[in-house]
C-alpha atoms as a PDB file:
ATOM      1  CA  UNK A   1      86.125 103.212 148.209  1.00  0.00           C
ATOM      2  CA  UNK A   2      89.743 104.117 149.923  1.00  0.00           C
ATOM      3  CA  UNK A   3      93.204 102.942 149.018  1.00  0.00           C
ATOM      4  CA  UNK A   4      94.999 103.229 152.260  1.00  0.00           C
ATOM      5  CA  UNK A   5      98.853 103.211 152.370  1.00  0.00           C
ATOM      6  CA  UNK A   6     100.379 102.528 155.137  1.00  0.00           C
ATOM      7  CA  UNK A   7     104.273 102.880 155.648  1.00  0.00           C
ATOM      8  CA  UNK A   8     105.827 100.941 158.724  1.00  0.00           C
ATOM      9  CA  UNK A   9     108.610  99.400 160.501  1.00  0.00           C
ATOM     10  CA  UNK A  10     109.536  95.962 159.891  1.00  0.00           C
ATOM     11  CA  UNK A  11     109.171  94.531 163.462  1.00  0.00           C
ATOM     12  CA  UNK A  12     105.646  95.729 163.436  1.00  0.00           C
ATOM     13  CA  UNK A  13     104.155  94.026 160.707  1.00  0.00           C
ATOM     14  CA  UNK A  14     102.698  90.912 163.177  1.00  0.00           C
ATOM     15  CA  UNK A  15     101.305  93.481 165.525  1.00  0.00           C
ATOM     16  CA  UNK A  16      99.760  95.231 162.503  1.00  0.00           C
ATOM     17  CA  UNK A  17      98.327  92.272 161.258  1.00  0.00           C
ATOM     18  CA  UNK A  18      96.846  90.873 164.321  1.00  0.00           C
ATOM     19  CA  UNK A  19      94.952  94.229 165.045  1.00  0.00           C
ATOM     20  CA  UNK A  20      93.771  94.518 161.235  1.00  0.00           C
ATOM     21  CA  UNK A  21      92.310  90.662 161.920  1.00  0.00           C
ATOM     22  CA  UNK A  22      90.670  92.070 165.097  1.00  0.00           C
ATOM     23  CA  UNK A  23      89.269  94.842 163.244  1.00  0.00           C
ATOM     24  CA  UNK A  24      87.983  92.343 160.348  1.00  0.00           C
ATOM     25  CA  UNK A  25      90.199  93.248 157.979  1.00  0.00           C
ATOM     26  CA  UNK A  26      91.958  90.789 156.316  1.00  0.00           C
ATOM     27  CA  UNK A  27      92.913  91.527 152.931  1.00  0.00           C
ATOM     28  CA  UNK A  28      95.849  93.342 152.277  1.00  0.00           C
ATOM     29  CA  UNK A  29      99.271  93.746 150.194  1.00  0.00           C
ATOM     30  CA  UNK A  30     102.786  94.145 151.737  1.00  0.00           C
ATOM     31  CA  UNK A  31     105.564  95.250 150.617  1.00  0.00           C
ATOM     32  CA  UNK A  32     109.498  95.046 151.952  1.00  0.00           C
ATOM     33  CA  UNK A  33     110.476  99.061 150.771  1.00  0.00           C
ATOM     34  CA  UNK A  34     113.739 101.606 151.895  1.00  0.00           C
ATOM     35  CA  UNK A  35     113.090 104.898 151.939  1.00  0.00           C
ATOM     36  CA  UNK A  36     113.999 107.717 154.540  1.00  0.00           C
ATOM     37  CA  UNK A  37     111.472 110.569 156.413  1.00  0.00           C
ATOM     38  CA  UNK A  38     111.939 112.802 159.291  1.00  0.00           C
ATOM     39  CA  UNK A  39     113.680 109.760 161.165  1.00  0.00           C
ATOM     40  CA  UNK A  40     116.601 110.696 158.078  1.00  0.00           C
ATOM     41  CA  UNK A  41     118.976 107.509 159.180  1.00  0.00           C
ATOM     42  CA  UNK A  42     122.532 106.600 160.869  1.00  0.00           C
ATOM     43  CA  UNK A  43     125.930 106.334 160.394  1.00  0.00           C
ATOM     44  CA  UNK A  44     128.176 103.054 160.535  1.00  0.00           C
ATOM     45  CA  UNK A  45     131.467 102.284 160.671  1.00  0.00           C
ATOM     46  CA  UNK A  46     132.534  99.345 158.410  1.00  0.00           C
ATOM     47  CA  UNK A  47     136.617  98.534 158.305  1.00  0.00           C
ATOM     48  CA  UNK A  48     137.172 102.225 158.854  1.00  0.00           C
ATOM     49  CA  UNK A  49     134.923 103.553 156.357  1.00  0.00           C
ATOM     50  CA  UNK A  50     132.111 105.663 157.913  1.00  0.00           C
ATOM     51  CA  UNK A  51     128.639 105.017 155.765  1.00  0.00           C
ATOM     52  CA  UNK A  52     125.752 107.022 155.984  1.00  0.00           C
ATOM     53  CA  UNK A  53     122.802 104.964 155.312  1.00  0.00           C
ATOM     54  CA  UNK A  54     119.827 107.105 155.337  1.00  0.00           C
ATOM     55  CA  UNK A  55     117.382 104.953 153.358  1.00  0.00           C
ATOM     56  CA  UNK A  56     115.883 102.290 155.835  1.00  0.00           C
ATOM     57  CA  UNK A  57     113.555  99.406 155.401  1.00  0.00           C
ATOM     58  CA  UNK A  58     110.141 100.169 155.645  1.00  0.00           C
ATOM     59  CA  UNK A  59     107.149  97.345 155.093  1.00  0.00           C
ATOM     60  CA  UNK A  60     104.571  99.087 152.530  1.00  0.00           C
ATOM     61  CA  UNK A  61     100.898  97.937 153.463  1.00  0.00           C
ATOM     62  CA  UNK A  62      98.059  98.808 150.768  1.00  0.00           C
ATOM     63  CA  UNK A  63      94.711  97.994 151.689  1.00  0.00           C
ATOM     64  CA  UNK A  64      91.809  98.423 149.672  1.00  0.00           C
ATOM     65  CA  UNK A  65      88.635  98.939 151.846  1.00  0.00           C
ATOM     66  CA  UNK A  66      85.183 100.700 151.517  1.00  0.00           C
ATOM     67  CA  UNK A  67      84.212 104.012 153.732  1.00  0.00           C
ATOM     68  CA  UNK A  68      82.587 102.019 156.334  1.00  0.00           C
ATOM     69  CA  UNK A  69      85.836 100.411 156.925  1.00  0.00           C
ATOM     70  CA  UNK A  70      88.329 103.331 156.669  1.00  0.00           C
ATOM     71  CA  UNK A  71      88.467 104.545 160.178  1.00  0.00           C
ATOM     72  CA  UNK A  72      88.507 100.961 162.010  1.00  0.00           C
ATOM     73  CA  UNK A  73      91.671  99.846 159.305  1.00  0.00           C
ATOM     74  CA  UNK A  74      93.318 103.347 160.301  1.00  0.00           C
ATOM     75  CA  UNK A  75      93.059 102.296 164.266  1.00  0.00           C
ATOM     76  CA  UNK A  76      93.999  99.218 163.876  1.00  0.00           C
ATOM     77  CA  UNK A  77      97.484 100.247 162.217  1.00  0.00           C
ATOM     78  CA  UNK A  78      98.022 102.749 164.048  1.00  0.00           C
ATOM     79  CA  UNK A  79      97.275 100.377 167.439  1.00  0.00           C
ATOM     80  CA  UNK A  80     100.136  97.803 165.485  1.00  0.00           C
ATOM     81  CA  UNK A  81     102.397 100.298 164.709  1.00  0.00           C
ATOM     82  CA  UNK A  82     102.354 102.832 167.151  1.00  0.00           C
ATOM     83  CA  UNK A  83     106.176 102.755 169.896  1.00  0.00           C
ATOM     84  CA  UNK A  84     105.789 106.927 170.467  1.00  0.00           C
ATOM     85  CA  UNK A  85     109.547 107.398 168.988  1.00  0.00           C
ATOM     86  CA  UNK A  86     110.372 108.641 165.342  1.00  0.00           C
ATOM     87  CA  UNK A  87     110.043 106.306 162.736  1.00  0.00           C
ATOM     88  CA  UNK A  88     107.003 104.885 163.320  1.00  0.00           C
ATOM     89  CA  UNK A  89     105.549 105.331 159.783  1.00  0.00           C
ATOM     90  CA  UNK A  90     102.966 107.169 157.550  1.00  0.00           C
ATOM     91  CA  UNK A  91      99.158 106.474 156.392  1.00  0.00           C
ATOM     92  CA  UNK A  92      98.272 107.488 153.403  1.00  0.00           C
ATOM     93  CA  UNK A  93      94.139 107.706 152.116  1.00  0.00           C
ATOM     94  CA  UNK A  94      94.033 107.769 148.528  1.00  0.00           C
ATOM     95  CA  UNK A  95      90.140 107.693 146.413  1.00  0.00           C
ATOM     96  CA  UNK A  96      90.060 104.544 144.987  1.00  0.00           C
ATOM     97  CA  UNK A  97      87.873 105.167 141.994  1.00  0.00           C
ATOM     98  CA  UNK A  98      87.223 101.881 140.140  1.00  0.00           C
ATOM     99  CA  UNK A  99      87.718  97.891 141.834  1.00  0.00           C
ATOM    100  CA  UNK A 100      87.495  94.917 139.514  1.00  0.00           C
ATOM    101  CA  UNK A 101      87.236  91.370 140.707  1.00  0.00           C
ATOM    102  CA  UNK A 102      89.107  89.382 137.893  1.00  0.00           C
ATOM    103  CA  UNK A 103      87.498  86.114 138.984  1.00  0.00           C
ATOM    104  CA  UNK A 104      84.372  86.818 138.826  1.00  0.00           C
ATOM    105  CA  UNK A 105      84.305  90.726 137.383  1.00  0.00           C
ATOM    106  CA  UNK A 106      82.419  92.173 140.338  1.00  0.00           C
ATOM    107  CA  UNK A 107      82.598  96.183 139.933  1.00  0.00           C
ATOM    108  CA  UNK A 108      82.741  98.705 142.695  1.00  0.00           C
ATOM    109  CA  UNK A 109      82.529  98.195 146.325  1.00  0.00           C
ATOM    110  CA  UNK A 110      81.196  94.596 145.414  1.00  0.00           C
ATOM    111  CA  UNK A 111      84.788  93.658 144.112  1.00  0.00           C
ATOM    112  CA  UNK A 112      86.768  94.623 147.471  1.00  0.00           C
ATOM    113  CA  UNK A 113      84.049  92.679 149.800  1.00  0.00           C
END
């Protein structure tokens, strides 16, 4: 089992979505986060004051998925996400050692279906 962590721009989450669904996965967590990588951020003017803002929002997606499905859930994000310019985002694949379905207190690869 994989925890994969996927760090995107806002405007992409629909795309995202739509080629998870393609790829058959549906289940998923997202998150609205700020937080700054190579893109580093910009500068704005606001009554005269110049700001730096160099934490930007990011949409966190955590998806829980078993090995067959780790490759197909990395395409399809990086299909959503993908414009070629800076920014774009980060996936992160993490061992997921333990799943527990509170319902019904499926174990294991069981739990994540």
């Amino acid at each position: 089992m994989k925890m994969i962590v996927a760090v995107i721009q806002p405007e992409k989450l629909t795309d995202v979505k739509e080629a998870l669904m393609a790829a058959g996965v549906g289940k998923m967590t997202a998150k609205n986060v700020i937080g700054c990588g190579q893109q580093g951020g910009y500068k704005e003017s606001y009554r005269g004051a110049v700001t730096e803002v160099n934490l930007l929002k990011k949409v966190e997606l955590q998806i829980a998925v078993n090995e067959d499905f780790v490759k197909p859930t990395v395409d399809a994000i990086i299909q959503g996400a993908r414009t070629g310019n800076i920014g774009d985002g980060k996936i992160f694949i993490l061992d997921l050692p333990e799943c527990i379905r509170i319902r019904t207190g499926e174990t294991g690869k069981a739990a994540i279906g």
